[in-house]
N, C-alpha and C. Protein backbone atom coordinates (compact mmCIF):
# COMPACT_ATOMS: atom_id res chain seq x y z
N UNK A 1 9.78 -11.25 -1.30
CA UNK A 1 8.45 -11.75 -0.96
C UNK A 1 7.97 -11.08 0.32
N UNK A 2 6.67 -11.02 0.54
CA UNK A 2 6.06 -9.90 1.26
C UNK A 2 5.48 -11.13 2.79
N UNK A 3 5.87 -11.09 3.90
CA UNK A 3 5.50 -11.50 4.49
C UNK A 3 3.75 -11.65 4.95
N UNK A 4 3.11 -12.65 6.08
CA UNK A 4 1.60 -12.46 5.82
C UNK A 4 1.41 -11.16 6.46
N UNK A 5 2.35 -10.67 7.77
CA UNK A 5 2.34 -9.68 8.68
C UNK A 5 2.11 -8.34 7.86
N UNK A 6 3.24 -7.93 6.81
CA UNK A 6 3.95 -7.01 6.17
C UNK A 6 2.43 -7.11 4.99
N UNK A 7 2.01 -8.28 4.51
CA UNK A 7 0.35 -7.80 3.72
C UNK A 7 -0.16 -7.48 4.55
N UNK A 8 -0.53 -8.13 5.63
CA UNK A 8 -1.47 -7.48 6.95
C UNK A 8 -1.47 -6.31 6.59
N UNK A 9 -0.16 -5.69 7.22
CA UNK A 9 -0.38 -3.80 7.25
C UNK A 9 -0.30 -3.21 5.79
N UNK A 10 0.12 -3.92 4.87
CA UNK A 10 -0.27 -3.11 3.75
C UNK A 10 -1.62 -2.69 3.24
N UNK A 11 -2.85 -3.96 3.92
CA UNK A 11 -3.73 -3.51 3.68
C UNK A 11 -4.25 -2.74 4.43
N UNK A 12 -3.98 -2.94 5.48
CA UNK A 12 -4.70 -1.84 6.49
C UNK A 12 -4.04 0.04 6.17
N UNK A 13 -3.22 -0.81 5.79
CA UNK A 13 -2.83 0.79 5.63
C UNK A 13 -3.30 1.64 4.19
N UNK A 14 -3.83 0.58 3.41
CA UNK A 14 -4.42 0.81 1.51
C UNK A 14 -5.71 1.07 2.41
N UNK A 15 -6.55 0.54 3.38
CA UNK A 15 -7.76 1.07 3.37
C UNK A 15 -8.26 2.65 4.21
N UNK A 16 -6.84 2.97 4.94
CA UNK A 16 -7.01 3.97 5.93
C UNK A 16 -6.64 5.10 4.52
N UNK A 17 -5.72 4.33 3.54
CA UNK A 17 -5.27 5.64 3.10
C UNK A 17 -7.06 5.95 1.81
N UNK A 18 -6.78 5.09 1.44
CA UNK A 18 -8.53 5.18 0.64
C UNK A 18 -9.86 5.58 1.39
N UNK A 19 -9.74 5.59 3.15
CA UNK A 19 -10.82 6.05 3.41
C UNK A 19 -11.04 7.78 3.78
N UNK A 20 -9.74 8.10 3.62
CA UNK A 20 -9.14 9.43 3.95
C UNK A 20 -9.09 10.20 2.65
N UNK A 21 -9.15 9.20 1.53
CA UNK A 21 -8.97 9.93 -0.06
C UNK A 21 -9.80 11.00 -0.09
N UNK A 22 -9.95 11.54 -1.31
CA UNK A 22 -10.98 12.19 -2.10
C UNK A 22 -11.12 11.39 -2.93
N UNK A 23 -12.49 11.53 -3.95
CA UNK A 23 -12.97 10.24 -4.77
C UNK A 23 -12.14 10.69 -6.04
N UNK A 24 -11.65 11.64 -6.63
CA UNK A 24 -10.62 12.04 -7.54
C UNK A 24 -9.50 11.98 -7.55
N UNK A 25 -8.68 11.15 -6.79
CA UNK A 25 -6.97 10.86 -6.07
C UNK A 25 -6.98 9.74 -7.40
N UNK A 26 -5.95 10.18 -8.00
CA UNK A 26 -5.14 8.94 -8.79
C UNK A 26 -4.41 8.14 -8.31
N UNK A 27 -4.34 6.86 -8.84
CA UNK A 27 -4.13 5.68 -8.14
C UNK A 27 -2.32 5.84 -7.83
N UNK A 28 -1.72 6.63 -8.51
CA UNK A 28 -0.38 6.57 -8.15
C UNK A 28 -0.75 7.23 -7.19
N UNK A 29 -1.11 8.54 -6.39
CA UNK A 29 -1.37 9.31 -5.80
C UNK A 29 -1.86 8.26 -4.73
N UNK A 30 -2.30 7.27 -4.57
CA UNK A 30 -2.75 6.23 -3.26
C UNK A 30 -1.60 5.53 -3.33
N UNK A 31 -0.59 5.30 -4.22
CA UNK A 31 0.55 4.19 -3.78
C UNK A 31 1.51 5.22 -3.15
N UNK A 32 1.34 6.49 -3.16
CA UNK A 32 2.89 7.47 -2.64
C UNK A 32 2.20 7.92 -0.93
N UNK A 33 0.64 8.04 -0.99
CA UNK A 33 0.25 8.06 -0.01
C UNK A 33 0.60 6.83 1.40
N UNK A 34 0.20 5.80 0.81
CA UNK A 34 0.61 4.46 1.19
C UNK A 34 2.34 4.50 1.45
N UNK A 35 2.89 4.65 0.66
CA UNK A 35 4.35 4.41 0.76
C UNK A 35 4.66 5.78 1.90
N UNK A 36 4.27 6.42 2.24
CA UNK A 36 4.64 7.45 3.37
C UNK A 36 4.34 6.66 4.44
N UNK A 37 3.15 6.29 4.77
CA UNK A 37 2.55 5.83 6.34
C UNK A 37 3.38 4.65 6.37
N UNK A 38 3.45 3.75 5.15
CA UNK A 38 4.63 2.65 5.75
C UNK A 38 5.94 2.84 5.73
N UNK A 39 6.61 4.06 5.52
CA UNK A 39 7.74 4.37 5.54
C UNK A 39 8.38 4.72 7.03
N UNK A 40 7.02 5.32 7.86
CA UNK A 40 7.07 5.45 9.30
C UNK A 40 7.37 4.17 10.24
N UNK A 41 7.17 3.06 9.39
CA UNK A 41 7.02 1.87 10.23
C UNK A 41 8.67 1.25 9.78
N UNK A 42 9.22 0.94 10.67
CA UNK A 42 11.10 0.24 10.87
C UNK A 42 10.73 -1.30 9.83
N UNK A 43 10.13 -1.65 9.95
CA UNK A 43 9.89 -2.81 8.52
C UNK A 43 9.73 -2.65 7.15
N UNK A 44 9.36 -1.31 6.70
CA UNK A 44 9.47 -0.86 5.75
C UNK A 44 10.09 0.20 4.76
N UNK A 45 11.16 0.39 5.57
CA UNK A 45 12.16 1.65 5.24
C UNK A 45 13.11 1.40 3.77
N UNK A 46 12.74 0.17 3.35
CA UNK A 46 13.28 -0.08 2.15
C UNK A 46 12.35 -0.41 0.96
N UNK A 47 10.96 -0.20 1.40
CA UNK A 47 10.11 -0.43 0.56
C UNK A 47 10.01 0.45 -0.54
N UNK A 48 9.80 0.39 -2.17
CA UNK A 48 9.84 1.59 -2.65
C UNK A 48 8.08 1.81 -3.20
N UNK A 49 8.00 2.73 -4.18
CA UNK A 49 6.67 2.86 -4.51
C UNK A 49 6.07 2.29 -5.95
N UNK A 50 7.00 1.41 -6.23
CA UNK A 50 6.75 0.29 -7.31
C UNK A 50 6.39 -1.34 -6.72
N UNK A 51 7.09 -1.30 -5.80
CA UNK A 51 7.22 -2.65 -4.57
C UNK A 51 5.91 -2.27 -4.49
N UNK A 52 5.08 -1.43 -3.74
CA UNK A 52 3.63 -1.12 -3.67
C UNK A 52 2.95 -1.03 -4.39
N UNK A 53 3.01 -1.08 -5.41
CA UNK A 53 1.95 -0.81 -6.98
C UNK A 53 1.96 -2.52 -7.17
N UNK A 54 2.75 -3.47 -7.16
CA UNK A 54 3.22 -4.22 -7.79
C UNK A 54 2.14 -5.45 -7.13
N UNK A 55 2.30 -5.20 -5.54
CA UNK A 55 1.84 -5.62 -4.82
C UNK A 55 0.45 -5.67 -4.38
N UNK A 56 -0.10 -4.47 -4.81
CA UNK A 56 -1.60 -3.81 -4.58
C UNK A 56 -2.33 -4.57 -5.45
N UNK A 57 -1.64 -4.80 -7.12
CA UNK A 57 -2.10 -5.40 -8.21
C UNK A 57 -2.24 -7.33 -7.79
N UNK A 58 -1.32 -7.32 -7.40
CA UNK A 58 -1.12 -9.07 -6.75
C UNK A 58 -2.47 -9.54 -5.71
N UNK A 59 -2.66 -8.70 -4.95
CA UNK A 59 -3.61 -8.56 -4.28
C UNK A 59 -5.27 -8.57 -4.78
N UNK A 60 -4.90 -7.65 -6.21
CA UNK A 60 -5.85 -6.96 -6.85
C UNK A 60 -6.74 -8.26 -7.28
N UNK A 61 -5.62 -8.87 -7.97
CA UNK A 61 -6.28 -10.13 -9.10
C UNK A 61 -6.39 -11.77 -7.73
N UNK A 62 -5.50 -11.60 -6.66
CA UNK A 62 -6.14 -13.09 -5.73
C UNK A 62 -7.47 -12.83 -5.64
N UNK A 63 -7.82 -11.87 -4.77
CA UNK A 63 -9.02 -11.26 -3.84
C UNK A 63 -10.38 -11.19 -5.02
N UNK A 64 -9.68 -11.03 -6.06
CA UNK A 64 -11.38 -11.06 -7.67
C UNK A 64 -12.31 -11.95 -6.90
């Protein structure tokens, strides 16, 4: 389970990486992006890039 902190920066970090996109980036292509910048951070060094897809979607369908 994803702490509120650990969503905190996931989103911040889904919107830095989407504002930096190109409008043609496939969506796996934003979860490997994502999974790099939080890989830099010591809280997330075990995160993988399914944990992030999984999560983005969880997000996807509260926030509707």
């Amino acid at each position: 389970a994803w702490s509120e902190e650990e969503v905190a920066t996931l989103l911040n970090t889904w919107r830095e990486v989407l504002e930096t996109a190109k409008p043609n980036t496939r969506r796996f292509d934003v979860a490997q992006r994502i999974l790099r910048r939080l890989r830099n951070n010591k809280n997330f060094r075990r995160v993988e890039k399914e944990d992030i897809k999984k999560q983005i979607g969880r997000l996807r369908t509260e926030y509707k």
